[in-house]
N, C-alpha and C. Protein backbone atom coordinates (compact mmCIF):
# COMPACT_ATOMS: atom_id res chain seq x y z
N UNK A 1 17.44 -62.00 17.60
CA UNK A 1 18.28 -62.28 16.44
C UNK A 1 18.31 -61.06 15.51
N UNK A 2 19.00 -60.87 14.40
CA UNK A 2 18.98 -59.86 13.37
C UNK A 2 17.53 -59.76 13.05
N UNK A 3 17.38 -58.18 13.02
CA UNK A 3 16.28 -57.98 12.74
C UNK A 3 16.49 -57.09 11.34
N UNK A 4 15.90 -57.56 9.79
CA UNK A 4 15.81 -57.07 9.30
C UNK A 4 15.19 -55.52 9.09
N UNK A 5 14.20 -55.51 9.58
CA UNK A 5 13.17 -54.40 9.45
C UNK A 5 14.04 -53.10 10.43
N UNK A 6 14.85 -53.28 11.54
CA UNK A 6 15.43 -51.97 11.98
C UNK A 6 16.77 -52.28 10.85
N UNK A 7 17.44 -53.03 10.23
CA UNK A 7 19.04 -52.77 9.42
C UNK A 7 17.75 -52.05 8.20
N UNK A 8 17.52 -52.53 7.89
CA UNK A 8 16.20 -51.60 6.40
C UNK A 8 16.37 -50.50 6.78
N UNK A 9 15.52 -49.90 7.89
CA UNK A 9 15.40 -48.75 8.31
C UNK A 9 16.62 -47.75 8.63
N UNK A 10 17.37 -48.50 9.32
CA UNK A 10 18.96 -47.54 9.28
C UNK A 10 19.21 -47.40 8.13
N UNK A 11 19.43 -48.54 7.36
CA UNK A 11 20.40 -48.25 5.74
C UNK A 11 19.57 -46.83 5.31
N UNK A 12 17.92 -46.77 5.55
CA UNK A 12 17.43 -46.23 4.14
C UNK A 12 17.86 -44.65 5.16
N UNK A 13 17.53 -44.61 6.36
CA UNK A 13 17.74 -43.29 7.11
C UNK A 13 18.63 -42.48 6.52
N UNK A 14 20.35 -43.33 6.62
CA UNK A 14 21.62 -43.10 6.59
C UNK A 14 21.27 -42.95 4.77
N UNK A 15 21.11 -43.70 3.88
CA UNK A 15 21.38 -43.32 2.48
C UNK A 15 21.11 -42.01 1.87
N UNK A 16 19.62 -41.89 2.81
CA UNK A 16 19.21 -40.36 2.42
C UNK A 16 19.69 -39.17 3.13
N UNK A 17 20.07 -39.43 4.13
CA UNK A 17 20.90 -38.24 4.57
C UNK A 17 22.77 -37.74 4.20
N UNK A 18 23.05 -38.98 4.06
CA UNK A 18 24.46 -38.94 3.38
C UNK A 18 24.71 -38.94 2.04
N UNK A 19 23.54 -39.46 1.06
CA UNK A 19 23.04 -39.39 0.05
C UNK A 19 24.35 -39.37 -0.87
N UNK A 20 24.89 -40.37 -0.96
CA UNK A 20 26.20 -40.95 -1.83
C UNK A 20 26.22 -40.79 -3.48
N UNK A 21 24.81 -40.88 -4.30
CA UNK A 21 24.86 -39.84 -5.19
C UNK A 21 25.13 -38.44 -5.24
N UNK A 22 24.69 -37.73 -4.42
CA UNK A 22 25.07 -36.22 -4.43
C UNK A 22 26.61 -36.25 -3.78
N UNK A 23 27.31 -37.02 -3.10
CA UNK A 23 28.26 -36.85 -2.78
C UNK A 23 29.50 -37.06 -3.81
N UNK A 24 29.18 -37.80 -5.07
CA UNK A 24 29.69 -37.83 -5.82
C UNK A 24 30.37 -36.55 -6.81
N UNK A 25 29.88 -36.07 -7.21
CA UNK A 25 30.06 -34.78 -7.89
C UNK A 25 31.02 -33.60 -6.63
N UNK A 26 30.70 -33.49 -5.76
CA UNK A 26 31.21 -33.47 -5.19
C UNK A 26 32.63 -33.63 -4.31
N UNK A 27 32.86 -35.10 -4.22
CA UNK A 27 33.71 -35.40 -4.37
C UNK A 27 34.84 -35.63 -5.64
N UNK A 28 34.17 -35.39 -6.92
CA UNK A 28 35.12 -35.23 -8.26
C UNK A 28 35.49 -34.14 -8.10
N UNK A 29 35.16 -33.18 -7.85
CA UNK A 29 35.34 -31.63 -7.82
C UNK A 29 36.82 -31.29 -6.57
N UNK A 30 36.61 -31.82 -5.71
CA UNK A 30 37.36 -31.95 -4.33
C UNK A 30 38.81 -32.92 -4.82
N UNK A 31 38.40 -33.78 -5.93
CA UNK A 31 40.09 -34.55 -5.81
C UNK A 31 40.10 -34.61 -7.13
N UNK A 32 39.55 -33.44 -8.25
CA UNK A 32 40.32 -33.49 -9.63
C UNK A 32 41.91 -32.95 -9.67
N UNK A 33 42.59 -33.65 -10.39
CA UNK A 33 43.82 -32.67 -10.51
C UNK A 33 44.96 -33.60 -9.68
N UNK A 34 43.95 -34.66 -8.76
CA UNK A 34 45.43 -35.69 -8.24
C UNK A 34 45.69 -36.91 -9.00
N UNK A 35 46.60 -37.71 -9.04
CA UNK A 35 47.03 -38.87 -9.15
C UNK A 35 45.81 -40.02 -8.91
N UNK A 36 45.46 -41.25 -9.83
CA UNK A 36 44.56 -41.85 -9.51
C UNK A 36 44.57 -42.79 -8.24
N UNK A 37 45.76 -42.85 -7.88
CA UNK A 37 46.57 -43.48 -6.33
C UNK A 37 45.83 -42.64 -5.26
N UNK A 38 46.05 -41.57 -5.75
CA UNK A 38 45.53 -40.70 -4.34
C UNK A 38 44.23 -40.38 -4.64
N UNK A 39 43.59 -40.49 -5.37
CA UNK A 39 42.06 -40.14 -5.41
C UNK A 39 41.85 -41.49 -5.04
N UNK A 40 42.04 -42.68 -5.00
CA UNK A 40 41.32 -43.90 -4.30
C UNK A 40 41.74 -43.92 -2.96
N UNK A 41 43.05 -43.74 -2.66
CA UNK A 41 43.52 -43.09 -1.60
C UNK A 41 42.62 -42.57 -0.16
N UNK A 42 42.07 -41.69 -1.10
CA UNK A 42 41.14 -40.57 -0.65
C UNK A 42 39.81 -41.07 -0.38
N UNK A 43 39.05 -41.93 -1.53
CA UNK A 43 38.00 -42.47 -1.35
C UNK A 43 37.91 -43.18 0.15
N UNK A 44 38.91 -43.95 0.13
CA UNK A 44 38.68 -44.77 1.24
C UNK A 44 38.96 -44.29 2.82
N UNK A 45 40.07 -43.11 2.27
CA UNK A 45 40.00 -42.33 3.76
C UNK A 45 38.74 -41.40 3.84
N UNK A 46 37.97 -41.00 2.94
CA UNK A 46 37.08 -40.38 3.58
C UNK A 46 35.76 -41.53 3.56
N UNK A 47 35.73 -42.48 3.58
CA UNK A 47 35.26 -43.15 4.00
C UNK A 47 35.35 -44.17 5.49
N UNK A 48 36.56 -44.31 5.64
CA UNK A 48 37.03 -44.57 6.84
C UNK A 48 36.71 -43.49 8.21
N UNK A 49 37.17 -42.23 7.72
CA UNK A 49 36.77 -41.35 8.55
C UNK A 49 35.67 -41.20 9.32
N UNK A 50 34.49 -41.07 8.14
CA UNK A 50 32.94 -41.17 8.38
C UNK A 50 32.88 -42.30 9.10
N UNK A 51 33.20 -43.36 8.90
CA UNK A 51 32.61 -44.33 10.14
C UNK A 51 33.29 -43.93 11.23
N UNK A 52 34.52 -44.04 11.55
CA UNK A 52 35.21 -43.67 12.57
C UNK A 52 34.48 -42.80 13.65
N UNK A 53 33.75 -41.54 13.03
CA UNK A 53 33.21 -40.35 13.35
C UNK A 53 31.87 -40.64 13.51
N UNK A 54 30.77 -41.58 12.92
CA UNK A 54 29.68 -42.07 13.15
C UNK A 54 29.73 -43.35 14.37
N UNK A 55 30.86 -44.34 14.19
CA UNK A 55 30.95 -45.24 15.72
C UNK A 55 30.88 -44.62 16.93
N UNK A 56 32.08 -43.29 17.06
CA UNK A 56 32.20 -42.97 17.80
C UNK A 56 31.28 -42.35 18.35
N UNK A 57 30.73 -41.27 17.87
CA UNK A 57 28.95 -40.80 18.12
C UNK A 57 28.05 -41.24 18.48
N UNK A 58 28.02 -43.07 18.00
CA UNK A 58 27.28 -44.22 18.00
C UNK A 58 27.19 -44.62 19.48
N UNK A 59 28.55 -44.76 19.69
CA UNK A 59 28.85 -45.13 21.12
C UNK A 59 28.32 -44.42 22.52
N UNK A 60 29.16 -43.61 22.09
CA UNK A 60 29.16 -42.32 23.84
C UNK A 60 28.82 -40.75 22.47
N UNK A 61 27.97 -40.63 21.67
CA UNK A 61 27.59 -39.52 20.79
C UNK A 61 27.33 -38.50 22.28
N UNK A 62 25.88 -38.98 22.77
CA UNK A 62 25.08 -38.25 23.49
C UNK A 62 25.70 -37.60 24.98
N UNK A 63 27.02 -38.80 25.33
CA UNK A 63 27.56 -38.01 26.49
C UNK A 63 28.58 -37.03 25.89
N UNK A 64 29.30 -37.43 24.71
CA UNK A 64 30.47 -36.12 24.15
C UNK A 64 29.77 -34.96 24.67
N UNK A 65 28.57 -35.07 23.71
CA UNK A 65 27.57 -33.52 23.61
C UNK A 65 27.27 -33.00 25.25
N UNK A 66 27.01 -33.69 26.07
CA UNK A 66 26.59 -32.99 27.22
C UNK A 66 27.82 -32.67 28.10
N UNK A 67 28.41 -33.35 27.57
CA UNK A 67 29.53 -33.04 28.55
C UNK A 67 30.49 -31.79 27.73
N UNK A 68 29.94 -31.83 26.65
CA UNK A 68 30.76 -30.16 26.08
C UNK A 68 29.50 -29.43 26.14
N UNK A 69 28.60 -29.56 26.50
CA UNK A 69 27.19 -28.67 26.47
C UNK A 69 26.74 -28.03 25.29
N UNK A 70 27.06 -28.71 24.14
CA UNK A 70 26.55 -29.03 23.04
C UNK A 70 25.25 -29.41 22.59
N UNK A 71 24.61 -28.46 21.65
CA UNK A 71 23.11 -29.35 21.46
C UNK A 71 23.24 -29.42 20.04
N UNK A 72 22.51 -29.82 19.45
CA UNK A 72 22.74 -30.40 18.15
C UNK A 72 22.77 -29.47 17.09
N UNK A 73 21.20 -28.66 17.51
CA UNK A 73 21.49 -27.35 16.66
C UNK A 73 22.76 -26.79 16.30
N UNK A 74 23.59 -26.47 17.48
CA UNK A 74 24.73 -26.05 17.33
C UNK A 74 26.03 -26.99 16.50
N UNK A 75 25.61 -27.94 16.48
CA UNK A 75 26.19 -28.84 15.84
C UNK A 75 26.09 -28.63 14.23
N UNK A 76 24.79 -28.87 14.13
CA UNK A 76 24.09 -28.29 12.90
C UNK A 76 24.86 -26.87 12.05
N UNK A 77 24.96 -25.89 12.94
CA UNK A 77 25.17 -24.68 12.23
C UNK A 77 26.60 -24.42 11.91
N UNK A 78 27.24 -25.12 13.19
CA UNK A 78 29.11 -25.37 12.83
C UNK A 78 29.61 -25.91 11.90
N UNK A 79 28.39 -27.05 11.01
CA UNK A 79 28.85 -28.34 10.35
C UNK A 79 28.52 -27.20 8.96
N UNK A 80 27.51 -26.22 9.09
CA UNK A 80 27.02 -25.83 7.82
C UNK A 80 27.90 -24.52 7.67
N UNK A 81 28.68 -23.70 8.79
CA UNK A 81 29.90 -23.26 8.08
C UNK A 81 30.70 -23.43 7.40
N UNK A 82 31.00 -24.69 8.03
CA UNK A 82 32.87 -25.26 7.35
C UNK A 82 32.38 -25.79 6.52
N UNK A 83 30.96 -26.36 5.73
CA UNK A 83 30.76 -26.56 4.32
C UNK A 83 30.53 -25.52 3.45
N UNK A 84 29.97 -24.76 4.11
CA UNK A 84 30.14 -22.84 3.28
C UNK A 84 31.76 -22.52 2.85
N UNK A 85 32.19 -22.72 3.64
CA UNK A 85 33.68 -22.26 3.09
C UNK A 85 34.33 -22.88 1.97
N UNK A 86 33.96 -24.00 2.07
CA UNK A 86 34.28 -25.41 1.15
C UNK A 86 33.60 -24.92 0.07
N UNK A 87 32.33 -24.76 -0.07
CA UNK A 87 31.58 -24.45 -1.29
C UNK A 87 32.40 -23.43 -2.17
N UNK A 88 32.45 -22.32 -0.69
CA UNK A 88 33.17 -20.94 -1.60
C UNK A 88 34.81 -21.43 -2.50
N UNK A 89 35.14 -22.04 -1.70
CA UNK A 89 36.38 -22.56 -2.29
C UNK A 89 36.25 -23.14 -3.75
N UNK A 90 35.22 -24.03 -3.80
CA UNK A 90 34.96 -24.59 -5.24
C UNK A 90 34.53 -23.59 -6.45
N UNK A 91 33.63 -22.84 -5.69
CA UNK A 91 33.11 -21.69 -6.36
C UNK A 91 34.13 -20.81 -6.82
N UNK A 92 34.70 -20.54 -6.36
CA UNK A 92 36.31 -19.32 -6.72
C UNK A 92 37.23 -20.09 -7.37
N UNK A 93 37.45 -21.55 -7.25
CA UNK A 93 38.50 -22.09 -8.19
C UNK A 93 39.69 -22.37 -7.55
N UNK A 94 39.70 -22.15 -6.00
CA UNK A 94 40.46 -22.23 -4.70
C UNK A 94 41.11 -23.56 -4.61
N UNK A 95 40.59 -24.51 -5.02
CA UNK A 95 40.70 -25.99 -4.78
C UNK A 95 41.92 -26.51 -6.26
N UNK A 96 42.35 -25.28 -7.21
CA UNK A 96 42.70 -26.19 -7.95
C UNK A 96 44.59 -26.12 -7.89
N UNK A 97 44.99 -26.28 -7.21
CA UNK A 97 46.23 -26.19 -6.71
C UNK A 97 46.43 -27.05 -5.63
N UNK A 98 46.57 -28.51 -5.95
CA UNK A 98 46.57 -29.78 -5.01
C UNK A 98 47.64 -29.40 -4.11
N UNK A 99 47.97 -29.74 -2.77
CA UNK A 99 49.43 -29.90 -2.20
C UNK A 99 49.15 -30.80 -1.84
N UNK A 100 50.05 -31.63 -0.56
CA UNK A 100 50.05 -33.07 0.01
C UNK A 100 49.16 -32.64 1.15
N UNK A 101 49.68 -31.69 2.02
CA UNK A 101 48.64 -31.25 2.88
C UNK A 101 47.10 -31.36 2.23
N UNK A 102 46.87 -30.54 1.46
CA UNK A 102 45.27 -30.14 0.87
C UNK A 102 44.97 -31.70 0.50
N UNK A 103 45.49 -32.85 0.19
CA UNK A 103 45.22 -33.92 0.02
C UNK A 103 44.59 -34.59 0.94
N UNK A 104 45.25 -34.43 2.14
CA UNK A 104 44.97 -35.56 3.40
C UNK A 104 43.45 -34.21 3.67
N UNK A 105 43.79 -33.15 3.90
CA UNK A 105 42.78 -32.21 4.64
C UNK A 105 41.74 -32.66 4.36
N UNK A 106 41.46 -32.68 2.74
CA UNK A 106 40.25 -33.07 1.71
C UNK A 106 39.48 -34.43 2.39
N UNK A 107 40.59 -35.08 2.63
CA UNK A 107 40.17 -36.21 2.76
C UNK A 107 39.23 -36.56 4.43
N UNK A 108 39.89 -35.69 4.83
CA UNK A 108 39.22 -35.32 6.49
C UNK A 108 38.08 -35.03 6.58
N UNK A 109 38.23 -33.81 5.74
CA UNK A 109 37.41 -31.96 5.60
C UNK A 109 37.65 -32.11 4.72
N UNK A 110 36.96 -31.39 4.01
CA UNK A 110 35.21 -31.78 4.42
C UNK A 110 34.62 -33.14 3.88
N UNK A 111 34.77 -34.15 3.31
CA UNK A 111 34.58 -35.20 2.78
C UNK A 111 34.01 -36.52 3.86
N UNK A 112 35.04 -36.61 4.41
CA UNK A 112 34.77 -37.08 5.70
C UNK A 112 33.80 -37.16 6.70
N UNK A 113 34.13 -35.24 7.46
CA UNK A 113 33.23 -34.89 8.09
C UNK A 113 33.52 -33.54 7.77
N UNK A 114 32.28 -32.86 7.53
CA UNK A 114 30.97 -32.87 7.84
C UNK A 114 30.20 -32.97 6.57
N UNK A 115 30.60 -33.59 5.66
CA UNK A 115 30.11 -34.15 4.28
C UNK A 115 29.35 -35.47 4.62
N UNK A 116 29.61 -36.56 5.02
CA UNK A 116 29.29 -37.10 5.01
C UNK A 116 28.95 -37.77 6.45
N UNK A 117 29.92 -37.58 7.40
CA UNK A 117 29.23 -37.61 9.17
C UNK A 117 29.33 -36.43 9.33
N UNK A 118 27.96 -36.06 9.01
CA UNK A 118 27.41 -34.66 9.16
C UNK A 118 26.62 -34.77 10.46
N UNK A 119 25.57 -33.55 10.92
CA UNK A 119 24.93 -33.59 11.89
C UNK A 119 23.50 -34.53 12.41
N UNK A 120 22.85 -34.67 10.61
CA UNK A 120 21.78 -35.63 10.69
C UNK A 120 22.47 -37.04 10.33
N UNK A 121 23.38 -37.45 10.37
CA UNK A 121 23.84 -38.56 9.91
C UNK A 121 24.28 -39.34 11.53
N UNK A 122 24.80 -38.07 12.47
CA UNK A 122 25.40 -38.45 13.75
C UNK A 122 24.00 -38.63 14.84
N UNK A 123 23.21 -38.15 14.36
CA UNK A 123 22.16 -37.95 15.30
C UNK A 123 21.10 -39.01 15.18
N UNK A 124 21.09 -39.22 13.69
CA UNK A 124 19.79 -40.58 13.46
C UNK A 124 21.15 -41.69 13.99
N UNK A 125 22.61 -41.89 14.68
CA UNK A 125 23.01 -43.16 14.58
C UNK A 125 22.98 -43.09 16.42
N UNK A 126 22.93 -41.49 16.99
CA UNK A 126 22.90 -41.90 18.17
C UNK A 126 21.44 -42.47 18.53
N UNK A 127 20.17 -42.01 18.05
CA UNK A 127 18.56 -42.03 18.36
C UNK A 127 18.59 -43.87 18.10
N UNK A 128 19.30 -44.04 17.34
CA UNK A 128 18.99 -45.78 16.47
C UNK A 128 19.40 -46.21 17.00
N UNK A 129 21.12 -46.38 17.99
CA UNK A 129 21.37 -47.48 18.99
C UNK A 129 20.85 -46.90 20.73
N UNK A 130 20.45 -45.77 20.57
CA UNK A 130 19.86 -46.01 21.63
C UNK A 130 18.21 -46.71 21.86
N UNK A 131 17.43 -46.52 20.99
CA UNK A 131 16.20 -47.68 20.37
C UNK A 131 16.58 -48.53 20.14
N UNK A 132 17.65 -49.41 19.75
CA UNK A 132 17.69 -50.47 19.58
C UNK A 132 17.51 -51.71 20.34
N UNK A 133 16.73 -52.87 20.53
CA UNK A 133 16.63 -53.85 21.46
C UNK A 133 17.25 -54.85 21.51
N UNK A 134 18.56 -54.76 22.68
CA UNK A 134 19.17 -56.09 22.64
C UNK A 134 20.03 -56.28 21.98
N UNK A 135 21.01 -57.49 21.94
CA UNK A 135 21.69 -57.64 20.63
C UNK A 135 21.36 -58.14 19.29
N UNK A 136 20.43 -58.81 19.28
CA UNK A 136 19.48 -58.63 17.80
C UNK A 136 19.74 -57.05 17.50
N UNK A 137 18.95 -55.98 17.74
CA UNK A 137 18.71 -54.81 17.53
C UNK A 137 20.05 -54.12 17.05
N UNK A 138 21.37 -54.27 18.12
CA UNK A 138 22.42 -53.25 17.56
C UNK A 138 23.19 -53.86 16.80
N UNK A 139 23.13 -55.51 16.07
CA UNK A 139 23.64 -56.16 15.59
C UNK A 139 23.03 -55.61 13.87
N UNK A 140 21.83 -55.40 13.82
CA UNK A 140 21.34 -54.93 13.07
C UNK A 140 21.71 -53.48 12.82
N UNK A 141 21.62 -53.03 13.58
CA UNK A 141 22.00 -51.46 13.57
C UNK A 141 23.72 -50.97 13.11
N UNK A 142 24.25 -51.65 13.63
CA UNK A 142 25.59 -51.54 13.62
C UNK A 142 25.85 -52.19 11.85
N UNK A 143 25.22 -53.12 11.71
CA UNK A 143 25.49 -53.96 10.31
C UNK A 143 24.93 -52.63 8.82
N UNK A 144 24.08 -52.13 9.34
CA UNK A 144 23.21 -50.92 8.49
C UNK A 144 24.24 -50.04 8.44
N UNK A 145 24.89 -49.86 9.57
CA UNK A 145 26.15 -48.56 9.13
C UNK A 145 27.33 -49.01 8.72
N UNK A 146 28.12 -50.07 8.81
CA UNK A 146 29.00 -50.77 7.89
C UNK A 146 28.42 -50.96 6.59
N UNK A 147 27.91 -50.97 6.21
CA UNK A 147 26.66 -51.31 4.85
C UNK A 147 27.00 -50.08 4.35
N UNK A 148 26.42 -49.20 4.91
CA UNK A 148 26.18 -47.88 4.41
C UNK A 148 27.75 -46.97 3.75
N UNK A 149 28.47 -47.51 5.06
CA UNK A 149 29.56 -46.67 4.28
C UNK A 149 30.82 -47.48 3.32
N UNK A 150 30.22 -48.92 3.09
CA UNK A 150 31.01 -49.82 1.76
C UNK A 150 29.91 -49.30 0.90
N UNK A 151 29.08 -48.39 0.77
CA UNK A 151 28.27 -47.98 -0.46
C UNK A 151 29.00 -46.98 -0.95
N UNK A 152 29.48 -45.97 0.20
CA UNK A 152 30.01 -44.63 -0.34
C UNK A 152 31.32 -45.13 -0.46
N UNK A 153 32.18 -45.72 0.08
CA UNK A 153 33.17 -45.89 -0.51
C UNK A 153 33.71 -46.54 -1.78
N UNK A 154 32.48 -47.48 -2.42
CA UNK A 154 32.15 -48.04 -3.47
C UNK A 154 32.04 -46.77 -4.74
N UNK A 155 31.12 -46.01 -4.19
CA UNK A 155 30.45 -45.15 -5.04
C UNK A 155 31.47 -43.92 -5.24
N UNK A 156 32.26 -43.47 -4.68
CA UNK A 156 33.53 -42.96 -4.35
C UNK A 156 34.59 -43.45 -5.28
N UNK A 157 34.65 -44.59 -4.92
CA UNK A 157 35.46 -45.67 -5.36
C UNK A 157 35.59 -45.55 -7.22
N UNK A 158 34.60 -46.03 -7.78
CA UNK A 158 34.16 -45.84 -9.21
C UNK A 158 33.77 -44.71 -9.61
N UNK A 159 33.53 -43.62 -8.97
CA UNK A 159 33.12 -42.31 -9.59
C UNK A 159 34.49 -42.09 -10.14
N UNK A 160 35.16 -42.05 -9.95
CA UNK A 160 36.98 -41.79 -10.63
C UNK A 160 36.53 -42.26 -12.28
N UNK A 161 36.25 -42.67 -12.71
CA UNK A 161 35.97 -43.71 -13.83
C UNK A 161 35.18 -42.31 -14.78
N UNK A 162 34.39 -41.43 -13.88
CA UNK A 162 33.82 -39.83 -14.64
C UNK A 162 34.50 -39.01 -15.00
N UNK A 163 35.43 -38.96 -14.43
CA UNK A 163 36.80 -37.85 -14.31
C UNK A 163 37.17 -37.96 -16.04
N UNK A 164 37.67 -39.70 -16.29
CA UNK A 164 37.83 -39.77 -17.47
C UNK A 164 37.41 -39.80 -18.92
N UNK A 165 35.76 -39.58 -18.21
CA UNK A 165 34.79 -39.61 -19.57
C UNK A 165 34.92 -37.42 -20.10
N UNK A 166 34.78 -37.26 -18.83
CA UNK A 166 34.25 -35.64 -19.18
C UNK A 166 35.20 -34.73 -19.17
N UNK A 167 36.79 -35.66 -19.26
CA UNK A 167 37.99 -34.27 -18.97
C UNK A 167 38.25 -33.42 -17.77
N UNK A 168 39.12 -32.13 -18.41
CA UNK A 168 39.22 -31.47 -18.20
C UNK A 168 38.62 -30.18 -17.61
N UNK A 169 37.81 -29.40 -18.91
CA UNK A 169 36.33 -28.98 -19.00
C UNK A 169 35.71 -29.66 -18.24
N UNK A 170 35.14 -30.75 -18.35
CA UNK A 170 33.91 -31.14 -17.63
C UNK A 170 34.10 -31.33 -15.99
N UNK A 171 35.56 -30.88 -15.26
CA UNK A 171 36.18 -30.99 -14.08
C UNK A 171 35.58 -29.75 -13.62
N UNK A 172 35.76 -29.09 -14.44
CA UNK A 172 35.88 -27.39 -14.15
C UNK A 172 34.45 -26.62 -14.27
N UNK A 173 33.84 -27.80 -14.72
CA UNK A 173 32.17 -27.72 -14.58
C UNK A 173 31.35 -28.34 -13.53
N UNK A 174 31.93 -29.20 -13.13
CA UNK A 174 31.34 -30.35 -12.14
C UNK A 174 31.79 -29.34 -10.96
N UNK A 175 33.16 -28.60 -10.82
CA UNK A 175 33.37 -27.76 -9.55
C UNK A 175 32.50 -26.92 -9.34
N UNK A 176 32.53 -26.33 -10.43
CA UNK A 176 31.35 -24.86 -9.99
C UNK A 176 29.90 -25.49 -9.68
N UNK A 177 29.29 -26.59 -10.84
CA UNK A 177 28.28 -27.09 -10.09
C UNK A 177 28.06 -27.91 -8.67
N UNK A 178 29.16 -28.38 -8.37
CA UNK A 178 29.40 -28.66 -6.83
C UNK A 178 29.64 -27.65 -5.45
N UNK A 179 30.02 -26.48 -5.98
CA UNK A 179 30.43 -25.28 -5.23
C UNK A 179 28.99 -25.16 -5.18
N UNK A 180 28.28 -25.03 -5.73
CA UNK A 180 26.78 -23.98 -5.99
C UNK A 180 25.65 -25.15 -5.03
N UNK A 181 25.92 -26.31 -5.63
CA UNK A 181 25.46 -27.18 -4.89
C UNK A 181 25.38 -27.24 -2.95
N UNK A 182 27.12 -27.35 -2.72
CA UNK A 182 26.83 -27.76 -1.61
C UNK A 182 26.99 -26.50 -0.88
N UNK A 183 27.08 -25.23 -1.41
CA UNK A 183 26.62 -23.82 -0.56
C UNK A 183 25.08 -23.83 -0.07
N UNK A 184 24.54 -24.67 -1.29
CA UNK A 184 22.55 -24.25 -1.02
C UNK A 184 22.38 -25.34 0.40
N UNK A 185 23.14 -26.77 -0.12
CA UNK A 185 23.34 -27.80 1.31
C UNK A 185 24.12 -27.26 2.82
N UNK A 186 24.97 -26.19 2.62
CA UNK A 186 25.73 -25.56 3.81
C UNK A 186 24.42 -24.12 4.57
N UNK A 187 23.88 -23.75 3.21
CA UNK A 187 22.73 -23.00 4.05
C UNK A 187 21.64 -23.33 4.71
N UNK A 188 21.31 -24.63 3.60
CA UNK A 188 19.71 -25.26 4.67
C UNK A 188 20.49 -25.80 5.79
N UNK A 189 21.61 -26.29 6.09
CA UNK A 189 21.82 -26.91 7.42
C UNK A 189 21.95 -26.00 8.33
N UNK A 190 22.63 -24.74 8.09
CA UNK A 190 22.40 -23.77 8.70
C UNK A 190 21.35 -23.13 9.74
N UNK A 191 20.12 -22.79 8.30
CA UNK A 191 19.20 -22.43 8.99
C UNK A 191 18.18 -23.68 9.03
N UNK A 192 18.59 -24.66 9.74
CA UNK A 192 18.17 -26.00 9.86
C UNK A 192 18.10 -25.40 11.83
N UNK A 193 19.23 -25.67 11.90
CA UNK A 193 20.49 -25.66 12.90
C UNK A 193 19.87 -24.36 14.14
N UNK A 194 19.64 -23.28 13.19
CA UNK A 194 19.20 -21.83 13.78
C UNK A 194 17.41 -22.36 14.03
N UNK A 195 16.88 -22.78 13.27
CA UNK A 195 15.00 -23.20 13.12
C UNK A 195 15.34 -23.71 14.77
N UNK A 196 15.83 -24.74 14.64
CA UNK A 196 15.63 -25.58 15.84
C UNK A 196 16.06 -25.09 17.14
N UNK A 197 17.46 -24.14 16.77
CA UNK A 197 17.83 -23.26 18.36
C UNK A 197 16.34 -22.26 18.69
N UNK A 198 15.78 -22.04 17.83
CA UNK A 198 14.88 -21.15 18.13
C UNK A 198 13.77 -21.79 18.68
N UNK A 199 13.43 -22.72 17.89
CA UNK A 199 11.85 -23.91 18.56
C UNK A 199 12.38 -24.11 19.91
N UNK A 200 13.99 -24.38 20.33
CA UNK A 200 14.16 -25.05 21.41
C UNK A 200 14.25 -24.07 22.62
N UNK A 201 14.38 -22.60 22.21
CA UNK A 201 14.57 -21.34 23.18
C UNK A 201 13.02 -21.28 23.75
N UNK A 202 12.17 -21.25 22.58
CA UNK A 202 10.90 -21.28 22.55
C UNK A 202 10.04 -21.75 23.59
C-alpha cells in the first residue's frame, strides 16, 4: 500500500534539490517586464515542463542515457552551461527586452529545464523508481513528484504578488541578484559534473 516514509523521502530529496524558494527570485527576474497573463502563463508552463522532463526520465531516464552514451556527469556539466549563459544574461541586463519568442523560451529554458529538472533532480527520480517496491512503492513515489511540482508551481504561482510590492527598482535588483546567484549554482554544477567525470576515469 502507500508508503509514507518513501513519498517523505522523495518530497524532501526533490524540495532540496529544486529548492522552489531559490527558484523564486529567479524566476521574477526571468518574467519581469510581461503581462500578468503571461507570467502565470509561464508559471505553469514551466512547471508543466519539469514534470514532463522528470516522468519521462522517471520512466526509461536510465535507457535514454545509455543508449546516447551519456553519463550523468556529462549531463551535469551541459545543464551547468546553459545556466551560465542564463546567469550572464541576467547579469548584463540581456533579459530586459521581452518578445513572444523569449516568452515561451523562458518558459522552457531555462526555468523548466535545467532550472528546475536539472541533473540532480533527474537522477534522484530515476535511483527512486528504480528502488521502489511494488505498487505501494511507485504509487508513493510518483505521488512525491506530483506533490513536488504543485509546490513550485504554487510558489511560482504567488511570487508574482513581489513584483508588485518592490517595483521597478526592486526588478532590476532581484535580476542582478539572480544573475550572480544562479552563475555561482551554474558553476558548482559544473564542477560537480567535472569532480565526478574524474572520480569515474579514476
Amino acid at each position: 500500500m502507500f508508503d509514507f516514509a518513501v513519498f517523505g523521502s522523495v518530497f524532501v530529496t526533490l524540495f532540496v534539490i529544486m529548492d522552489p524558494p531559490g527558484t523564486t527570485p529567479i524566476f521574477l527576474a526571468l518574467t519581469s517586464g510581461r503581462p500578468v497573463k503571461v507570467q502565470r502563463r509561464m508559471a505553469w508552463q514551466a512547471a508543466t515542463v519539469a514534470f514532463g522532463v522528470i516522468t519521462l526520465f522517471g520512466i526509461c531516464g536510465k535507457q535514454i542515457l545509455d543508449y546516447l552514451h551519456v553519463s550523468i556527469p556529462a549531463l551535469m556539466v551541459a545543464g551547468g552551461l546553459l545556466l551560465l549563459l542564463v546567469a550572464l544574461d541576467l547579469l548584463t541586463g540581456k533579459t530586459d527586452e521581452p518578445t513572444q519568442t523569449k516568452d515561451v523560451n523562458v518558459a522552457l529554458v531555462p526555468l523548466g529545464m535545467p532550472l528546475l529538472a536539472g541533473p540532480g533532480a533527474i537522477v534522484s527520480v530515476i535511483l527512486a523508481v528504480q528502488h521502489a517496491d511494488g505498487m505501494g512503492g511507485q504509487l508513493s513515489v510518483w505521488s512525491a513528484i506530483v506533490a513536488m511540482h504543485l509546490v513550485l508551481w504554487l510558489v511560482m504561482r504567488y511570487s508574482l504578488l513581489i513584483i508588485r510590492v518592490i517595483k521597478d527598482g526592486g526588478v532590476v535588483l532581484v535580476t542582478r541578484l539572480s544573475g550572480m546567484l544562479l552563475s555561482a549554482i551554474a558553476v558548482q554544477q559544473i564542477a560537480n559534473g567535472v569532480t565526478q567525470f574524474v572520480q569515474g576515469k579514476g
